[in-house]
C-alpha atoms as a PDB file:
ATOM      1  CA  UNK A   1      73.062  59.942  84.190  1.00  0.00           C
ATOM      2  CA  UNK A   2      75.691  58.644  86.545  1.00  0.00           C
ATOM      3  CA  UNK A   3      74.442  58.218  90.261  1.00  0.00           C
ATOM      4  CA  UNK A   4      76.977  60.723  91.958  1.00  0.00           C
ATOM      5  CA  UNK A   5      76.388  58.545  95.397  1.00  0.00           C
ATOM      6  CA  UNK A   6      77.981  56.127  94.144  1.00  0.00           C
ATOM      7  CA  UNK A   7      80.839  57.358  92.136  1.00  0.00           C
ATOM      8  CA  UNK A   8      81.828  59.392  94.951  1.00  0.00           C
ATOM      9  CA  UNK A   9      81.316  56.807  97.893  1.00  0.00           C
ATOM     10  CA  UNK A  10      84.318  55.393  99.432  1.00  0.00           C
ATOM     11  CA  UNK A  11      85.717  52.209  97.374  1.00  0.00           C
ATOM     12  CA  UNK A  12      88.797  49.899  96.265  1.00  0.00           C
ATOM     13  CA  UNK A  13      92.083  52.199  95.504  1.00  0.00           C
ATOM     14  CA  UNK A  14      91.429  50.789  92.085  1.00  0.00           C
ATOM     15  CA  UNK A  15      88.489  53.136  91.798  1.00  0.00           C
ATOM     16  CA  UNK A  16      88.755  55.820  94.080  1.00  0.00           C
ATOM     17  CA  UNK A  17      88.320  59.489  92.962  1.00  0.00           C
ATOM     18  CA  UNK A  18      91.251  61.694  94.364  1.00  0.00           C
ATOM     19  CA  UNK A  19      90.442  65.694  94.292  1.00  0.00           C
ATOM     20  CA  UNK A  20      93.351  67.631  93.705  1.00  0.00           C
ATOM     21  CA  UNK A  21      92.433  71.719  93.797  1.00  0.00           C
ATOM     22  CA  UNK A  22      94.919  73.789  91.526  1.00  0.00           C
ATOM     23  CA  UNK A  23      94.716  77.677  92.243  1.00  0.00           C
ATOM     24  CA  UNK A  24      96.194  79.981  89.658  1.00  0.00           C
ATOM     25  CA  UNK A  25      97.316  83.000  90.797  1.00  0.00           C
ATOM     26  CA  UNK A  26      98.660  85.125  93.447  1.00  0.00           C
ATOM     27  CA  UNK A  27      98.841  83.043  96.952  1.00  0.00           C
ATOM     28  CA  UNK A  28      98.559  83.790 100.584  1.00  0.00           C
ATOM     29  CA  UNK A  29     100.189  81.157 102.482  1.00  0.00           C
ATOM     30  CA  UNK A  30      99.497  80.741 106.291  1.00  0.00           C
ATOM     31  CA  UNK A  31     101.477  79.598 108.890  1.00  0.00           C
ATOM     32  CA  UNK A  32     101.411  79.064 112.751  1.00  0.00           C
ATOM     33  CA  UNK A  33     104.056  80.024 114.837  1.00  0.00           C
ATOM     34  CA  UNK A  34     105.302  78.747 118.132  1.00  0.00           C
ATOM     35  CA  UNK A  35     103.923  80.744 121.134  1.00  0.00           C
ATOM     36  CA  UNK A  36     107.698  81.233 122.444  1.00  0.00           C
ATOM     37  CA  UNK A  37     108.624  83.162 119.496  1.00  0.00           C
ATOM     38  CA  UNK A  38     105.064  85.410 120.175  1.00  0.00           C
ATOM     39  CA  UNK A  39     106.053  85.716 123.787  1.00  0.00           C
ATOM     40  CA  UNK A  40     109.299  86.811 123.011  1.00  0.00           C
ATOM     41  CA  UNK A  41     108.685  89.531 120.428  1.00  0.00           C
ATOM     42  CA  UNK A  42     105.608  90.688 122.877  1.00  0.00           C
ATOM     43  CA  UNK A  43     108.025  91.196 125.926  1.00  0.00           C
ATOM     44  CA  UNK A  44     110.596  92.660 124.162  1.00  0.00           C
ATOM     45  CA  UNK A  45     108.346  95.199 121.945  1.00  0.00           C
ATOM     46  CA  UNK A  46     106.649  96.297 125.614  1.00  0.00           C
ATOM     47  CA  UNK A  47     110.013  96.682 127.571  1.00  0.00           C
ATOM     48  CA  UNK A  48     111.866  99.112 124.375  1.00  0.00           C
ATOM     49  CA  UNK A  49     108.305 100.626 123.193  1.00  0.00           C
ATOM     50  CA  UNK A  50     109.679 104.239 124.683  1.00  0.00           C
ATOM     51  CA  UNK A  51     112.821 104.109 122.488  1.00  0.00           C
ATOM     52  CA  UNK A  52     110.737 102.923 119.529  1.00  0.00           C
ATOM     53  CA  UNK A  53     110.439 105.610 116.528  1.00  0.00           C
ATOM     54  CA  UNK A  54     107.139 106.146 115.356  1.00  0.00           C
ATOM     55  CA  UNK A  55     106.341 104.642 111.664  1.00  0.00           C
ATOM     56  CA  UNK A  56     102.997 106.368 110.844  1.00  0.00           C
ATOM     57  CA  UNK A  57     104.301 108.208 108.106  1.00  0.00           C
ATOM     58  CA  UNK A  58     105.521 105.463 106.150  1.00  0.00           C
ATOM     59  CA  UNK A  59     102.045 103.294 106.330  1.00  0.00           C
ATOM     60  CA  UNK A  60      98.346 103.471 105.214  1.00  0.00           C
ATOM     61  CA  UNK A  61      97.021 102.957 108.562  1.00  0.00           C
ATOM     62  CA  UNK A  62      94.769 105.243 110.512  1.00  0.00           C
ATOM     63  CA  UNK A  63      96.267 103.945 113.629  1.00  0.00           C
ATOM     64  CA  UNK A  64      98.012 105.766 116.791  1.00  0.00           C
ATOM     65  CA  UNK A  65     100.617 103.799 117.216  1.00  0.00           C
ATOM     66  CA  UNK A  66     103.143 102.170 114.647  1.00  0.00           C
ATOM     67  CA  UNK A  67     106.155 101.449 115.561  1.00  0.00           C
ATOM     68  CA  UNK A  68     108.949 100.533 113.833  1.00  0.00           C
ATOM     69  CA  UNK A  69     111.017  97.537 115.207  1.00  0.00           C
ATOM     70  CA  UNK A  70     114.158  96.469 113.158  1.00  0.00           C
ATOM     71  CA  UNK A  71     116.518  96.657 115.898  1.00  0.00           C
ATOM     72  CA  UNK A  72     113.801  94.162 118.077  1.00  0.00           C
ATOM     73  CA  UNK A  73     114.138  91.386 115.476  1.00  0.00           C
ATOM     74  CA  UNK A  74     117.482  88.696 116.514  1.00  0.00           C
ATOM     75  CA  UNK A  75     119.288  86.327 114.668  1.00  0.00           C
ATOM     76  CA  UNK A  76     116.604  83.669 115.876  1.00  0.00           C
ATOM     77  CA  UNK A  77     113.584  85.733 114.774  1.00  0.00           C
ATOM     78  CA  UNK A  78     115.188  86.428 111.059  1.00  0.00           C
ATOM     79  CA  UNK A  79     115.741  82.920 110.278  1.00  0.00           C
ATOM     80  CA  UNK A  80     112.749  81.942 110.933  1.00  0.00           C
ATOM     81  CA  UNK A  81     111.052  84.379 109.142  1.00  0.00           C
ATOM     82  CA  UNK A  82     113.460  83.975 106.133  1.00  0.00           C
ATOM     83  CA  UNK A  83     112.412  80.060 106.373  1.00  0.00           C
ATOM     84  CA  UNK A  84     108.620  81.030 106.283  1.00  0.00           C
ATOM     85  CA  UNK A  85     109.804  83.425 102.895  1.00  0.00           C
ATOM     86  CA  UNK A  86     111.964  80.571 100.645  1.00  0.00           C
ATOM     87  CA  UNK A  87     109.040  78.315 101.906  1.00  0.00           C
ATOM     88  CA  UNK A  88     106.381  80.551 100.490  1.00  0.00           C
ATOM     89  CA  UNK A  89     108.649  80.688  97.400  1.00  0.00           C
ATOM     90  CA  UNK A  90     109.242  77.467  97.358  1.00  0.00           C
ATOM     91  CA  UNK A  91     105.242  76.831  97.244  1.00  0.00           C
ATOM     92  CA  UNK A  92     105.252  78.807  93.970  1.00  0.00           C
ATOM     93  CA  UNK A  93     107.666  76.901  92.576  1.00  0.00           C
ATOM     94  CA  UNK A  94     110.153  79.920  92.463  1.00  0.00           C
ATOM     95  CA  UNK A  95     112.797  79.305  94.835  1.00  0.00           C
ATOM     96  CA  UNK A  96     115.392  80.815  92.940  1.00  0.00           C
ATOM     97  CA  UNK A  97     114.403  84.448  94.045  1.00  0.00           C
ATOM     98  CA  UNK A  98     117.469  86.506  96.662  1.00  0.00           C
ATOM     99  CA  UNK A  99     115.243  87.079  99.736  1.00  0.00           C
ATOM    100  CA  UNK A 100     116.347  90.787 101.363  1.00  0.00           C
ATOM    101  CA  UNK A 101     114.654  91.394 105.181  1.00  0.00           C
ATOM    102  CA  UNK A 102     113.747  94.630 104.478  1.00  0.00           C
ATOM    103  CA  UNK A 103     111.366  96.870 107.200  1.00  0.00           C
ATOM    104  CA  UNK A 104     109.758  95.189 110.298  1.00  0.00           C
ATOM    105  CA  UNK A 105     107.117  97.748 112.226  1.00  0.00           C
ATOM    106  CA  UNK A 106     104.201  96.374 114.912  1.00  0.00           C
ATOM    107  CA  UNK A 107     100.858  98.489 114.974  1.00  0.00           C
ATOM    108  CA  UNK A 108      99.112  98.748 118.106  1.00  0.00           C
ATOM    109  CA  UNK A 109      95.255  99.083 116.654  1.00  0.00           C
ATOM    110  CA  UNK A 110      92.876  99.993 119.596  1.00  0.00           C
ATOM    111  CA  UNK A 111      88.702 100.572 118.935  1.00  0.00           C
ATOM    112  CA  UNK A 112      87.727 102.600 115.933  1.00  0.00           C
ATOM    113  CA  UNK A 113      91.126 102.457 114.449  1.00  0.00           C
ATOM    114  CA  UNK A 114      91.572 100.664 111.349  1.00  0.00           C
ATOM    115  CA  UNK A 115      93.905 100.145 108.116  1.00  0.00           C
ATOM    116  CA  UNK A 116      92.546 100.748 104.863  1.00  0.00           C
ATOM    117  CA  UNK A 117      93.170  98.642 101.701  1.00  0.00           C
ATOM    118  CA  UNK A 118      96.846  99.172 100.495  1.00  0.00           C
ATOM    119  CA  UNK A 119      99.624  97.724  99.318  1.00  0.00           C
ATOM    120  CA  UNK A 120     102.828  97.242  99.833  1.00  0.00           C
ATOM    121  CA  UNK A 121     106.291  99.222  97.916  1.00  0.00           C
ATOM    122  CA  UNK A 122     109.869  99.368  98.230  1.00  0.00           C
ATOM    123  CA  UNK A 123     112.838 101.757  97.031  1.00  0.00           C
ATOM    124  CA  UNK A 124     114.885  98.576  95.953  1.00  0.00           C
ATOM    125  CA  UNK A 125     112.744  96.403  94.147  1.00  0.00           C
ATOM    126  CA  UNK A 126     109.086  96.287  92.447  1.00  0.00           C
ATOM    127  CA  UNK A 127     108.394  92.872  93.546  1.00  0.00           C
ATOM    128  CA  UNK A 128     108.619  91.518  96.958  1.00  0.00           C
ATOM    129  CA  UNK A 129     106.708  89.484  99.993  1.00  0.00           C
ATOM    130  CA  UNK A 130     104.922  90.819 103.078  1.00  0.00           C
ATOM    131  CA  UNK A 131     103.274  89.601 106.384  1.00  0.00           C
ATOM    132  CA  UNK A 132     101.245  89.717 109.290  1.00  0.00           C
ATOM    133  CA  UNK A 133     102.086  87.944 112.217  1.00  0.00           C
ATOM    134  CA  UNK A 134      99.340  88.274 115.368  1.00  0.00           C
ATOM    135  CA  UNK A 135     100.349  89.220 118.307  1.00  0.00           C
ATOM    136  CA  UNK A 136      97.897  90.185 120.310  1.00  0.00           C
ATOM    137  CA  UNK A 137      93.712  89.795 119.667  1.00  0.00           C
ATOM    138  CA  UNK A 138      91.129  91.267 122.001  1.00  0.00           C
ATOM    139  CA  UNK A 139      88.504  88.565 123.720  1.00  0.00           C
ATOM    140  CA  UNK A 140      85.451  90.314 121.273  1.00  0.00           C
ATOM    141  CA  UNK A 141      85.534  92.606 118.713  1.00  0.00           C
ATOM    142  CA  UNK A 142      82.377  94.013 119.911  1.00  0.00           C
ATOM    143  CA  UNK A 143      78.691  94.138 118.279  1.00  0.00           C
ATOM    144  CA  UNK A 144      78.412  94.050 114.583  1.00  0.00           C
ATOM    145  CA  UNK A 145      76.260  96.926 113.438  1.00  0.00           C
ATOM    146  CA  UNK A 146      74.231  94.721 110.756  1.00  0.00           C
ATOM    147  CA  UNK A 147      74.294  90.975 109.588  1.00  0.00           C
ATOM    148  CA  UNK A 148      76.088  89.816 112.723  1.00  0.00           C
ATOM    149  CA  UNK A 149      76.260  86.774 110.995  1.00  0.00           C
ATOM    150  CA  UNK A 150      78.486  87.753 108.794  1.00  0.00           C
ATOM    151  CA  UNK A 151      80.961  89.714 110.754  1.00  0.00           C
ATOM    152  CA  UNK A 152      83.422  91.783 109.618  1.00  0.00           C
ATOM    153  CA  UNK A 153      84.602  93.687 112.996  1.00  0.00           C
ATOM    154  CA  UNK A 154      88.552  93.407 113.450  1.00  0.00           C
ATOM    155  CA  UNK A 155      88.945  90.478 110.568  1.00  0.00           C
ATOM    156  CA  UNK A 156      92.091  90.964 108.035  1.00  0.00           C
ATOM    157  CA  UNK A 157      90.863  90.818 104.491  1.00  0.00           C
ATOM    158  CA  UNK A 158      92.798  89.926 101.134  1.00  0.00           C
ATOM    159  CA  UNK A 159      91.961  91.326  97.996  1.00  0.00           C
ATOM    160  CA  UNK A 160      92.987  89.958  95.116  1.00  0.00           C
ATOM    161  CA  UNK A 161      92.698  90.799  91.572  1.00  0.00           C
ATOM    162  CA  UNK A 162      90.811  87.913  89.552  1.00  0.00           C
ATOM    163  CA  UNK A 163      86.899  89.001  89.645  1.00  0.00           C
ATOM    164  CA  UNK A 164      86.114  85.677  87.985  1.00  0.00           C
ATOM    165  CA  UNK A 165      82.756  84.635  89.462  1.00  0.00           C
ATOM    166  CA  UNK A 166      83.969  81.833  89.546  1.00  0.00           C
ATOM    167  CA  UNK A 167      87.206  82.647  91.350  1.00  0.00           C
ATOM    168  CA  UNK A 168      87.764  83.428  94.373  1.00  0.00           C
ATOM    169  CA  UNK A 169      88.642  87.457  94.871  1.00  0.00           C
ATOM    170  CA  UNK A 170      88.443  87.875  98.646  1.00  0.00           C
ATOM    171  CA  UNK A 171      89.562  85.976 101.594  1.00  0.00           C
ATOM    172  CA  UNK A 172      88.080  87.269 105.011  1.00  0.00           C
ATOM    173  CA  UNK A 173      89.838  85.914 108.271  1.00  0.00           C
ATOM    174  CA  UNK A 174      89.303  86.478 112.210  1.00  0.00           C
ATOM    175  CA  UNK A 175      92.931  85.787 112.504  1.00  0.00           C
ATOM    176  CA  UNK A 176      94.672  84.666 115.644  1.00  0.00           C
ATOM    177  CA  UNK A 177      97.547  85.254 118.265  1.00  0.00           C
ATOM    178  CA  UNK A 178     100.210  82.721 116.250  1.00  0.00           C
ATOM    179  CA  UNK A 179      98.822  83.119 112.954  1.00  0.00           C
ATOM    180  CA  UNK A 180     101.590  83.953 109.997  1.00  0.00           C
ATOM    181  CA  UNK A 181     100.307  85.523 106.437  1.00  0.00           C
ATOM    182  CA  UNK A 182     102.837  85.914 103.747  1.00  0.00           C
ATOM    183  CA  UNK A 183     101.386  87.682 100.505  1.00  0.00           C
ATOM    184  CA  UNK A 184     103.288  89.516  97.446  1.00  0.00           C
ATOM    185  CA  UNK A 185     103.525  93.320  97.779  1.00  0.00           C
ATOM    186  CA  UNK A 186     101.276  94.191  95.182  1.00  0.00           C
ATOM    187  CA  UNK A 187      98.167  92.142  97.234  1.00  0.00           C
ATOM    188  CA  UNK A 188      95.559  94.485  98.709  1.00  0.00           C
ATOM    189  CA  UNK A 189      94.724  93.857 102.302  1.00  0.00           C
ATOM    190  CA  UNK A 190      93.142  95.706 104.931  1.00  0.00           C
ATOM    191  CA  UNK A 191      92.055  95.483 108.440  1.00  0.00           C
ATOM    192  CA  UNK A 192      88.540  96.763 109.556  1.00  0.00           C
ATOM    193  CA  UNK A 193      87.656  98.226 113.180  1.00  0.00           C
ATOM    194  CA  UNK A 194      86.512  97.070 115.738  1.00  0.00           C
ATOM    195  CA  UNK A 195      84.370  98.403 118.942  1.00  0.00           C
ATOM    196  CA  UNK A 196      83.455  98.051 122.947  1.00  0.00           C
ATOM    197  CA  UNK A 197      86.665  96.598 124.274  1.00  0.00           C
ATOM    198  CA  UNK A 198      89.667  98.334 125.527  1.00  0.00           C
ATOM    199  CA  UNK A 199      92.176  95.621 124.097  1.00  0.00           C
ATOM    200  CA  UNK A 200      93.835  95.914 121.994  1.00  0.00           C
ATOM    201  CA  UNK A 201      94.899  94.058 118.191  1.00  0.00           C
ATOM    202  CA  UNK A 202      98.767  94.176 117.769  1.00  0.00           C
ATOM    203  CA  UNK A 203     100.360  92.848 114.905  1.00  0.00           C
ATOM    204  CA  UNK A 204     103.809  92.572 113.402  1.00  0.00           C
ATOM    205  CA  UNK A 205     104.698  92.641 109.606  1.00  0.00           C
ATOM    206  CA  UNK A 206     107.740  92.346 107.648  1.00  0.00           C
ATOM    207  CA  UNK A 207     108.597  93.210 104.314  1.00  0.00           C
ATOM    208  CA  UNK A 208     110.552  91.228 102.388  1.00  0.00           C
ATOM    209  CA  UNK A 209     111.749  91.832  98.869  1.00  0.00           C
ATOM    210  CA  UNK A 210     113.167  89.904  96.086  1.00  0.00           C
ATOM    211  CA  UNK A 211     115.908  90.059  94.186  1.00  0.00           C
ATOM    212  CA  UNK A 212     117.855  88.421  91.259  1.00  0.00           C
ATOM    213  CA  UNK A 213     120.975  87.324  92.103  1.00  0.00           C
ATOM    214  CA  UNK A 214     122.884  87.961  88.663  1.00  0.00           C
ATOM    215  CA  UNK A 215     121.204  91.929  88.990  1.00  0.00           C
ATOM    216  CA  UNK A 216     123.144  92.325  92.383  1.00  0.00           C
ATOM    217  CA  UNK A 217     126.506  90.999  91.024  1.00  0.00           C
ATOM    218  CA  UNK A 218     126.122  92.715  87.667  1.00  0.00           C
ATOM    219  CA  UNK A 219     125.524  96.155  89.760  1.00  0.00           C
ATOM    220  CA  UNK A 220     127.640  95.424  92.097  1.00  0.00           C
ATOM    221  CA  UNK A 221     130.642  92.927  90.540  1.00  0.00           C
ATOM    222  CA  UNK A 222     132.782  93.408  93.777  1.00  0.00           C
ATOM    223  CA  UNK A 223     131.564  90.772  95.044  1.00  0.00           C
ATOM    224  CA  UNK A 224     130.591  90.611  99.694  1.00  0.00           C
ATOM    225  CA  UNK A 225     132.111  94.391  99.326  1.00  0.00           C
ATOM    226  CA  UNK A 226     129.277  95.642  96.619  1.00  0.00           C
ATOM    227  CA  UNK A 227     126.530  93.655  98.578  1.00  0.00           C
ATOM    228  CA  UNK A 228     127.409  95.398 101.791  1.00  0.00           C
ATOM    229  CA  UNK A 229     127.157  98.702 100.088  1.00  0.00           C
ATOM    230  CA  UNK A 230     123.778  97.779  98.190  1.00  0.00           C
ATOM    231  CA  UNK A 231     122.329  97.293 101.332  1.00  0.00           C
ATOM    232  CA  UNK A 232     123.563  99.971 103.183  1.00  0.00           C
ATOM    233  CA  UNK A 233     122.326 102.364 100.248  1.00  0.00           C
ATOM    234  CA  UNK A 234     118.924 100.459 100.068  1.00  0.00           C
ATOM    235  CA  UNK A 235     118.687 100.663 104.103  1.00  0.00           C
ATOM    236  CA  UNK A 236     118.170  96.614 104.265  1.00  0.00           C
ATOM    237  CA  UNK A 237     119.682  93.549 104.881  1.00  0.00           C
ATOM    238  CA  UNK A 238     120.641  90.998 102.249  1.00  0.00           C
ATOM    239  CA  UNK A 239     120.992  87.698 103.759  1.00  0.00           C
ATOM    240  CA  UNK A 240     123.849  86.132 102.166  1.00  0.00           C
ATOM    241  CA  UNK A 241     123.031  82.418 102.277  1.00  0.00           C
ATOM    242  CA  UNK A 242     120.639  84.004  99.751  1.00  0.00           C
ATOM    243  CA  UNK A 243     122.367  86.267  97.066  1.00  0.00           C
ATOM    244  CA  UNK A 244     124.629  84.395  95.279  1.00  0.00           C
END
């Protein structure tokens, strides 16, 4: 039997073993984004929150306050999102997808609010990305009620559909002020509650969906003219550096 020490202990290039992992599957991908960009959504969402119309109807969560923010995202803010979308499609090594911003809404989850495990839908299209940005995370999520050492209070949670025991079904994450999570529509995720602070969690999320270019121009052959009106009927915004 081969002495794993050794075949695994640092040596020549010549006989080195590299580890690639391969994951098959649906993907989250993570970024982090620059704390000007989280600054700048935070002031602005604070200064128009009055004029804001209420979302709640249109989500899963069991939280007060959802608001919904499309007229709060700029010219700056979409690109960069759209970069963070062809780069998730990229990763996938399916970059030839139309990217459409669709809805952007922030919820405002305070103690013993929470959002249960859902998914994500859209009138245009069955298949599409979404996203949590963090915007804001309270200093504790209070005391766990059992196991503290594995804690659960306030931490985003993927679900995903291979039950494998040897895959890996569930990802589990205390994420942070900065942190970016892209994830198809049809992922479950959920956020659990949290206690004993009066902070609160706010987070941002934008849908995205996908379309096929040749679709658009075979509904709509007139060309900018039928892509304007597909998006003013679908209540969304095709970006046109990506529907050809």
């Amino acid at each position: 039997m081969a002495d794993l020490k050794k075949v695994f202990a640092p040596k020549e290039k010549s006989m080195g073993v590299t580890m690639v992992p391969v994951m098959l599957g649906s993907m989250v991908l993570k970024f982090t984004l620059p704390m000007q960009i989280i600054d700048k959504i935070n002031k602005s969402y604070d200064k128009r929150l009055s004029e804001l119309p209420a979302h709640n109807t249109e989500l899963a969560g069991k939280i007060a306050e959802e608001k919904l923010v499309d007229d709060l995202m700029t010219d700056d803010m979409k690109g960069l999102f759209v970069g963070c979308f062809q780069q998730y499609l990229k990763s996938i090594q399916k970059p030839w997808w139309g990217i459409s911003l669709s809805t952007a809404w922030i919820n405002e989850m305070r103690a013993g609010e929470y959002n249960p495990f859902h998914y994500h839908v859209s009138e245009l299209t069955d298949l599409g990305l979404s996203s949590v940005l963090v915007l804001k995370r309270p200093t504790t999520y209070g005391t766990e009620f059992s196991n503290e050492d594995d804690q659960t209070n306030g931490f985003l949670e993927f679900v995903g559909g291979n039950q494998d025991p040897l895959g890996l079904s569930q990802f589990r994450v205390d994420a942070q002020v900065g942190d970016f999570f892209i994830f198809p529509y049809t992922m479950l995720h959920g956020v659990y509650p949290f206690r004993e602070t009066d902070e609160v969690r706010r987070t941002l999320s934008y849908n995205c969906d996908l379309l096929k270019p040749k679709i658009i121009d075979y509904v709509y052959p007139n060309g900018q003219e039928s892509k304007d009106k597909l998006a003013k009927d679908a209540k969304v915004e095709l970006l046109q550096t990506n529907i050809h």
